[in-house]
C-alpha atoms as a PDB file:
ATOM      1  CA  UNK A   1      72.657  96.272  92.416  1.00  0.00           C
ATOM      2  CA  UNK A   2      75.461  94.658  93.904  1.00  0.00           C
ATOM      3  CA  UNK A   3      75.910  93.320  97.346  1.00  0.00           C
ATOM      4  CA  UNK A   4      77.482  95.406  99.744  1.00  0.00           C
ATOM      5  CA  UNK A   5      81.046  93.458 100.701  1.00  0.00           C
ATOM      6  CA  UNK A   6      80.763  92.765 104.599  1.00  0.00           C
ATOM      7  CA  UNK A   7      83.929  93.093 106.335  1.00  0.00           C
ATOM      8  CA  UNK A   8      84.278  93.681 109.763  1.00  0.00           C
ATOM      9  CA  UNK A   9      84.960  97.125 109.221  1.00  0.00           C
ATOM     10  CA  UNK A  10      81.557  97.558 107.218  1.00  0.00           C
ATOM     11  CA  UNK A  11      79.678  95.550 109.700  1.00  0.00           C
ATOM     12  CA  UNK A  12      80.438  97.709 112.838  1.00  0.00           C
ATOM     13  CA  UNK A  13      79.751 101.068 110.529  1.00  0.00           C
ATOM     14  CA  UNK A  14      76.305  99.711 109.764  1.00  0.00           C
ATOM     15  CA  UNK A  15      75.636  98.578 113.434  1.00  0.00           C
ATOM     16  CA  UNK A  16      76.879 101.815 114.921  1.00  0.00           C
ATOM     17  CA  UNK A  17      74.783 103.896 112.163  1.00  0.00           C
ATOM     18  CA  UNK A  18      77.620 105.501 110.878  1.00  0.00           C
ATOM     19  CA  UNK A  19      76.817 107.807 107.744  1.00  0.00           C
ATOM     20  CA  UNK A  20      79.973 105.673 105.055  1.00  0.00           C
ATOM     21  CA  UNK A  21      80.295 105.335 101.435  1.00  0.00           C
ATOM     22  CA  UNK A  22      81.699 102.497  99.764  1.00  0.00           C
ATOM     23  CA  UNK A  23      84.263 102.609  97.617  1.00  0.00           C
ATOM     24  CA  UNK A  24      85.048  99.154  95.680  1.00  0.00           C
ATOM     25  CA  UNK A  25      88.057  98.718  93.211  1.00  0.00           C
ATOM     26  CA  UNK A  26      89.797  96.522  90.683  1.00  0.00           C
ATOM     27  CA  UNK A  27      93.592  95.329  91.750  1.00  0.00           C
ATOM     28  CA  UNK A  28      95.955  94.603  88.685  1.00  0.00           C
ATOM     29  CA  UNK A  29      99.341  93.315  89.844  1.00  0.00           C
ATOM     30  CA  UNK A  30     100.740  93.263  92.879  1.00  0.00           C
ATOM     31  CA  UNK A  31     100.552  97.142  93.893  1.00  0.00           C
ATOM     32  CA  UNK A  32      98.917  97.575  96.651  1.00  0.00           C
ATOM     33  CA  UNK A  33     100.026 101.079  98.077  1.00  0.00           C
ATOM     34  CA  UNK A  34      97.636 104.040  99.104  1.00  0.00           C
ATOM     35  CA  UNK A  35      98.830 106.114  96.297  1.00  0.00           C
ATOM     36  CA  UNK A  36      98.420 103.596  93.613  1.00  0.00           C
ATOM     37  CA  UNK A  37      94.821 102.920  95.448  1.00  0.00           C
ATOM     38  CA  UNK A  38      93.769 106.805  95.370  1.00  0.00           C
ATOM     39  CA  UNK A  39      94.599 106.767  91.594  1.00  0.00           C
ATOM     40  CA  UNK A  40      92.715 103.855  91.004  1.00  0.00           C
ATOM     41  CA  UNK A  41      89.811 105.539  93.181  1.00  0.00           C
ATOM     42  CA  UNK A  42      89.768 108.880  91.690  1.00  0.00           C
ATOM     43  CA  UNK A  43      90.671 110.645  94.654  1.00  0.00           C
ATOM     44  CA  UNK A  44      93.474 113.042  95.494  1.00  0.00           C
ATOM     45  CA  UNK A  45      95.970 111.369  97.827  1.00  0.00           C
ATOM     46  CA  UNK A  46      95.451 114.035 100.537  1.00  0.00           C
ATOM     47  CA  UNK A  47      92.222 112.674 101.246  1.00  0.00           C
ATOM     48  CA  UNK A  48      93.271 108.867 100.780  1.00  0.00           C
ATOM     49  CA  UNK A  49      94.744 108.036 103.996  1.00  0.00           C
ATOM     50  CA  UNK A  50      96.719 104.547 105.288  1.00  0.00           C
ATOM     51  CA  UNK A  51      96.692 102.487 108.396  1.00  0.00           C
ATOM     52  CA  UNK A  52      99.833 101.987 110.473  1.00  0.00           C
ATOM     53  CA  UNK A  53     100.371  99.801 113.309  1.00  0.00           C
ATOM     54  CA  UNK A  54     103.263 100.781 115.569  1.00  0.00           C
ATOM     55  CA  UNK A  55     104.605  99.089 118.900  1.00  0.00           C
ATOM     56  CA  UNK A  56     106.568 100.157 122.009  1.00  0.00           C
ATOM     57  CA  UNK A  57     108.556  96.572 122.114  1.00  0.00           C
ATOM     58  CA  UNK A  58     106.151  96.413 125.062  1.00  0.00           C
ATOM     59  CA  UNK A  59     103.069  94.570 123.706  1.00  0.00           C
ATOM     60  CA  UNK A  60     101.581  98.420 123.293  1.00  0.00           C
ATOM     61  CA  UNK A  61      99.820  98.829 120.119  1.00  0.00           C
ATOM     62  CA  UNK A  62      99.025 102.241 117.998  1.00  0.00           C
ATOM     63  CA  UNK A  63      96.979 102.837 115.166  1.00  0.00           C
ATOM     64  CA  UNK A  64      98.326 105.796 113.242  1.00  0.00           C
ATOM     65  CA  UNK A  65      96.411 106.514 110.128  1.00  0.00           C
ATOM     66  CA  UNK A  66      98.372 108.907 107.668  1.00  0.00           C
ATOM     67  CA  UNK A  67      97.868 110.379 104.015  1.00  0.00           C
ATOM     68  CA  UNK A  68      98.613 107.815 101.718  1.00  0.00           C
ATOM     69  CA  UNK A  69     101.881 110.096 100.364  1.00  0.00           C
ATOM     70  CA  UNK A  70     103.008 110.634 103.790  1.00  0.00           C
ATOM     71  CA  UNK A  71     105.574 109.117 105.907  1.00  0.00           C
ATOM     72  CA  UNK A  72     105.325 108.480 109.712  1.00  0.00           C
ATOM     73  CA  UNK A  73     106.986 110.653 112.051  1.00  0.00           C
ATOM     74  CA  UNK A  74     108.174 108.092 114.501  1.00  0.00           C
ATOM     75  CA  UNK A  75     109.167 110.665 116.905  1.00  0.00           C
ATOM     76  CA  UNK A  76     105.887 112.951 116.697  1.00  0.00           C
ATOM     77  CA  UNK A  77     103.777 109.315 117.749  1.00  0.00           C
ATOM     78  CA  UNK A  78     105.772 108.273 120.207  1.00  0.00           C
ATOM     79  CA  UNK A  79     105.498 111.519 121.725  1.00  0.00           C
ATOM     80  CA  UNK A  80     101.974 111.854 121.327  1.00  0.00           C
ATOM     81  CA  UNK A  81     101.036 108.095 122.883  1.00  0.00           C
ATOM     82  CA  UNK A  82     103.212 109.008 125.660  1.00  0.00           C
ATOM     83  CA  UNK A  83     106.353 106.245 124.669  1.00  0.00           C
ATOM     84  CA  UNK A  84     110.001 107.398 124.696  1.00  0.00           C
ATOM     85  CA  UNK A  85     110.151 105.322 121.219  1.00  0.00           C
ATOM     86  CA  UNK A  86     107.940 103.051 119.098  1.00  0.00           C
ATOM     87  CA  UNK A  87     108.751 101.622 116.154  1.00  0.00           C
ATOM     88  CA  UNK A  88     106.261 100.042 112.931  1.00  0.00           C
ATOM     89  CA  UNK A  89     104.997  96.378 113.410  1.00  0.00           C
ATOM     90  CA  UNK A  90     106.789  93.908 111.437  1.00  0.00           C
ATOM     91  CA  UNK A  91     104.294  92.875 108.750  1.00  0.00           C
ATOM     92  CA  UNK A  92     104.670  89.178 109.610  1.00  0.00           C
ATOM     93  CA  UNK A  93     102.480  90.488 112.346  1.00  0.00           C
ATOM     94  CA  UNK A  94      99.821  92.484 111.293  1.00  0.00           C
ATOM     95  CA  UNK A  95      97.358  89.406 110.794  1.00  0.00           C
ATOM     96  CA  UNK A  96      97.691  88.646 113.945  1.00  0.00           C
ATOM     97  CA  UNK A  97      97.900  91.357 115.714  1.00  0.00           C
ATOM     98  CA  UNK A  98      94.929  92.936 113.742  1.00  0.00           C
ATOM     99  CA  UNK A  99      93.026  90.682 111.730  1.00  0.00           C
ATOM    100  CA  UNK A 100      93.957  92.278 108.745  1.00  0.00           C
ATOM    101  CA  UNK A 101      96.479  91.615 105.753  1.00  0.00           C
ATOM    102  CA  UNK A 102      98.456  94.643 103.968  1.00  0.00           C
ATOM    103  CA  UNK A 103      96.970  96.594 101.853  1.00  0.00           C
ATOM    104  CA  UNK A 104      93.544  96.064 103.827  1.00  0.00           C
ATOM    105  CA  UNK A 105      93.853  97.096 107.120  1.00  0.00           C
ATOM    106  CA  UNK A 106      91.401  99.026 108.368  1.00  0.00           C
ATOM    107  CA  UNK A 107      91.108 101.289 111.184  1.00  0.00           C
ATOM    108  CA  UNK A 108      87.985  99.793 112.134  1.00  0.00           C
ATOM    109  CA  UNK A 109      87.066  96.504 113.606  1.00  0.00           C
ATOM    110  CA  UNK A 110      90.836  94.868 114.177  1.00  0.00           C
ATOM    111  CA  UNK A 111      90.816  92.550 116.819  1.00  0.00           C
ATOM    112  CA  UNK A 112      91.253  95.021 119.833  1.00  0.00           C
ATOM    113  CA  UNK A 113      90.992  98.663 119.870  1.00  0.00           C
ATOM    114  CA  UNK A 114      94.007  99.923 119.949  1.00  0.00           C
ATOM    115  CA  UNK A 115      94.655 103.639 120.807  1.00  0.00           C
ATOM    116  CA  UNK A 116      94.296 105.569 117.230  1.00  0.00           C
ATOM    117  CA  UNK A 117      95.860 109.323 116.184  1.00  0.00           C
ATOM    118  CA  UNK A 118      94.768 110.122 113.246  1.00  0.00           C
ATOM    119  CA  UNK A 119      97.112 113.286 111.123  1.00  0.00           C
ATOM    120  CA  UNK A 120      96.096 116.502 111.368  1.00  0.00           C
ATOM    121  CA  UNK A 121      96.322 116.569 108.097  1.00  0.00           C
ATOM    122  CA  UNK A 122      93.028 115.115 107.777  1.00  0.00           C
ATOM    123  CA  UNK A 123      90.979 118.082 110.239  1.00  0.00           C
ATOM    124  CA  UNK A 124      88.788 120.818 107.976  1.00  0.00           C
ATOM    125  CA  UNK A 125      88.380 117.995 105.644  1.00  0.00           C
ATOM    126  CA  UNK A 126      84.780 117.220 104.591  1.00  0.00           C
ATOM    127  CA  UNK A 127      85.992 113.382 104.455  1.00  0.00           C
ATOM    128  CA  UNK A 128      88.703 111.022 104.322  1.00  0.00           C
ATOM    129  CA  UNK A 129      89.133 107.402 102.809  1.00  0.00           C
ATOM    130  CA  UNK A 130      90.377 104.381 104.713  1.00  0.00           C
ATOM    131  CA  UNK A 131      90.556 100.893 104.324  1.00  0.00           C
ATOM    132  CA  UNK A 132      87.391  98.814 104.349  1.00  0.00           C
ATOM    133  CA  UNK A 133      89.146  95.951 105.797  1.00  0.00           C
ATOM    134  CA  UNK A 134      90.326  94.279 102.687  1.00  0.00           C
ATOM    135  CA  UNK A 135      92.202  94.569  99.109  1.00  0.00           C
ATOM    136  CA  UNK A 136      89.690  96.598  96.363  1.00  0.00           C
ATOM    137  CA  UNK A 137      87.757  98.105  99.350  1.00  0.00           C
ATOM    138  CA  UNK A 138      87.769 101.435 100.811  1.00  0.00           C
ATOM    139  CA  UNK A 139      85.406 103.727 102.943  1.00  0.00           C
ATOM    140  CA  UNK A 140      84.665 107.272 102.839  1.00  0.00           C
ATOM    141  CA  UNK A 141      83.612 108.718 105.820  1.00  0.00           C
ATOM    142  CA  UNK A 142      83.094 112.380 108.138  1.00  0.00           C
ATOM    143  CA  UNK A 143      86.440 112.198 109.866  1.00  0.00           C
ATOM    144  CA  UNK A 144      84.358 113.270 113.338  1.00  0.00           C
ATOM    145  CA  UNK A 145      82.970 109.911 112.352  1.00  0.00           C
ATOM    146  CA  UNK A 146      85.873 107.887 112.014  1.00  0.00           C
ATOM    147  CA  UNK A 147      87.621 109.150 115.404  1.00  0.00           C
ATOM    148  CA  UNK A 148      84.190 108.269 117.457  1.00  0.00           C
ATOM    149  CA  UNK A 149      84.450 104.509 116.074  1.00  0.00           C
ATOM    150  CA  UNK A 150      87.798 104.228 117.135  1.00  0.00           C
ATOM    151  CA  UNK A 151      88.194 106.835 119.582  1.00  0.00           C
ATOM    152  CA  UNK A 152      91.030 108.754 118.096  1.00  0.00           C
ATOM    153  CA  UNK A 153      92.168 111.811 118.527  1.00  0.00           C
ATOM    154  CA  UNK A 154      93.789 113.932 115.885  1.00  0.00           C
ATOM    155  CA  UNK A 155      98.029 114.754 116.047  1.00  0.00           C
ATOM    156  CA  UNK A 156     100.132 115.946 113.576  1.00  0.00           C
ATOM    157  CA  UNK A 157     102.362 112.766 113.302  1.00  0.00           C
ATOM    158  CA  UNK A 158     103.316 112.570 109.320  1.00  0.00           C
ATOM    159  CA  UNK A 159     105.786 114.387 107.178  1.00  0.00           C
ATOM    160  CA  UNK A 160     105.823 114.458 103.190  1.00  0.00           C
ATOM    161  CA  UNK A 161     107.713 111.621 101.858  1.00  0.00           C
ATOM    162  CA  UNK A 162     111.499 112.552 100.964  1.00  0.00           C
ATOM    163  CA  UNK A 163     111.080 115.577 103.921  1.00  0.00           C
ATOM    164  CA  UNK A 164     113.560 115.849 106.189  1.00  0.00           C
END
């Protein structure tokens, strides 16, 4: 059997004896968005979900973890983490700010622990997927689960992409 990748998302799982699934997949080209990932996974994209970093300007970090075909309601967050406006973290600094590159951020084990709102979207789900902290790696996991590790709370905060 293979070896289980360790990334710092997968090692804090394990330590706090969270119940997760690994997911492991083969990149080909450059494409590394959520919806070409859930293909590539199997899964449907409402279940697939994607890690955003937004800022107030302020040095105020939020995670906001979408569906992968969903857009962030810029608005909705900043209303919800309590900021008259935020705006999405250049990607020059996600490393960083995070520890993780694009395509392979994770919700769990950046740096700090940033305040997290994960979509509504994802409630009366019996999982979601997120990054497992790098490129061909994903985690399936009880989304009660996922908000306890990075003590989240759930907000409606996306939109369908091309909504208005």
């Amino acid at each position: 059997m293979a070896k289980k990748q360790k990334t710092n998302a997968v090692r804090i799982l394990e330590q706090q004896k969270i119940d997760f699934e690994l997911i492991e997949y083969e990149l080909s080209g450059d494409k590394v968005d959520g919806v070409t990932v859930a293909n590539k996974i199997g899964y449907p994209v409402f279940v697939v979900f994607k890690t955003l970093l937004v800022s107030n300007g302020a040095g105020n970090y939020f995670v906001c973890i979408i569906p992968v075909n969903n857009e962030l309601n810029l608005k909705a967050i900043a209303k919800v983490v309590g900021e008259k406006k935020v705006e999405l973290l250049p990607l020059k600094d996600l490393l960083p700010t995070t520890g993780y590159i694009r395509g392979g951020c994770s919700p769990i084990g950046m740096k700090k622990l940033f305040p997290t709102v994960v979509d509504a979207s994802a409630e009366n789900k019996d999982f979601i997927i997120v990054s497992g902290g790098k490129i061909g790696l994903q985690v399936k996991l009880a989304l009660a689960d996922l908000l306890k590790i990075t003590k989240g709370k759930v907000a409606a905060i996306s939109k369908l992409e091309n909504d208005s």
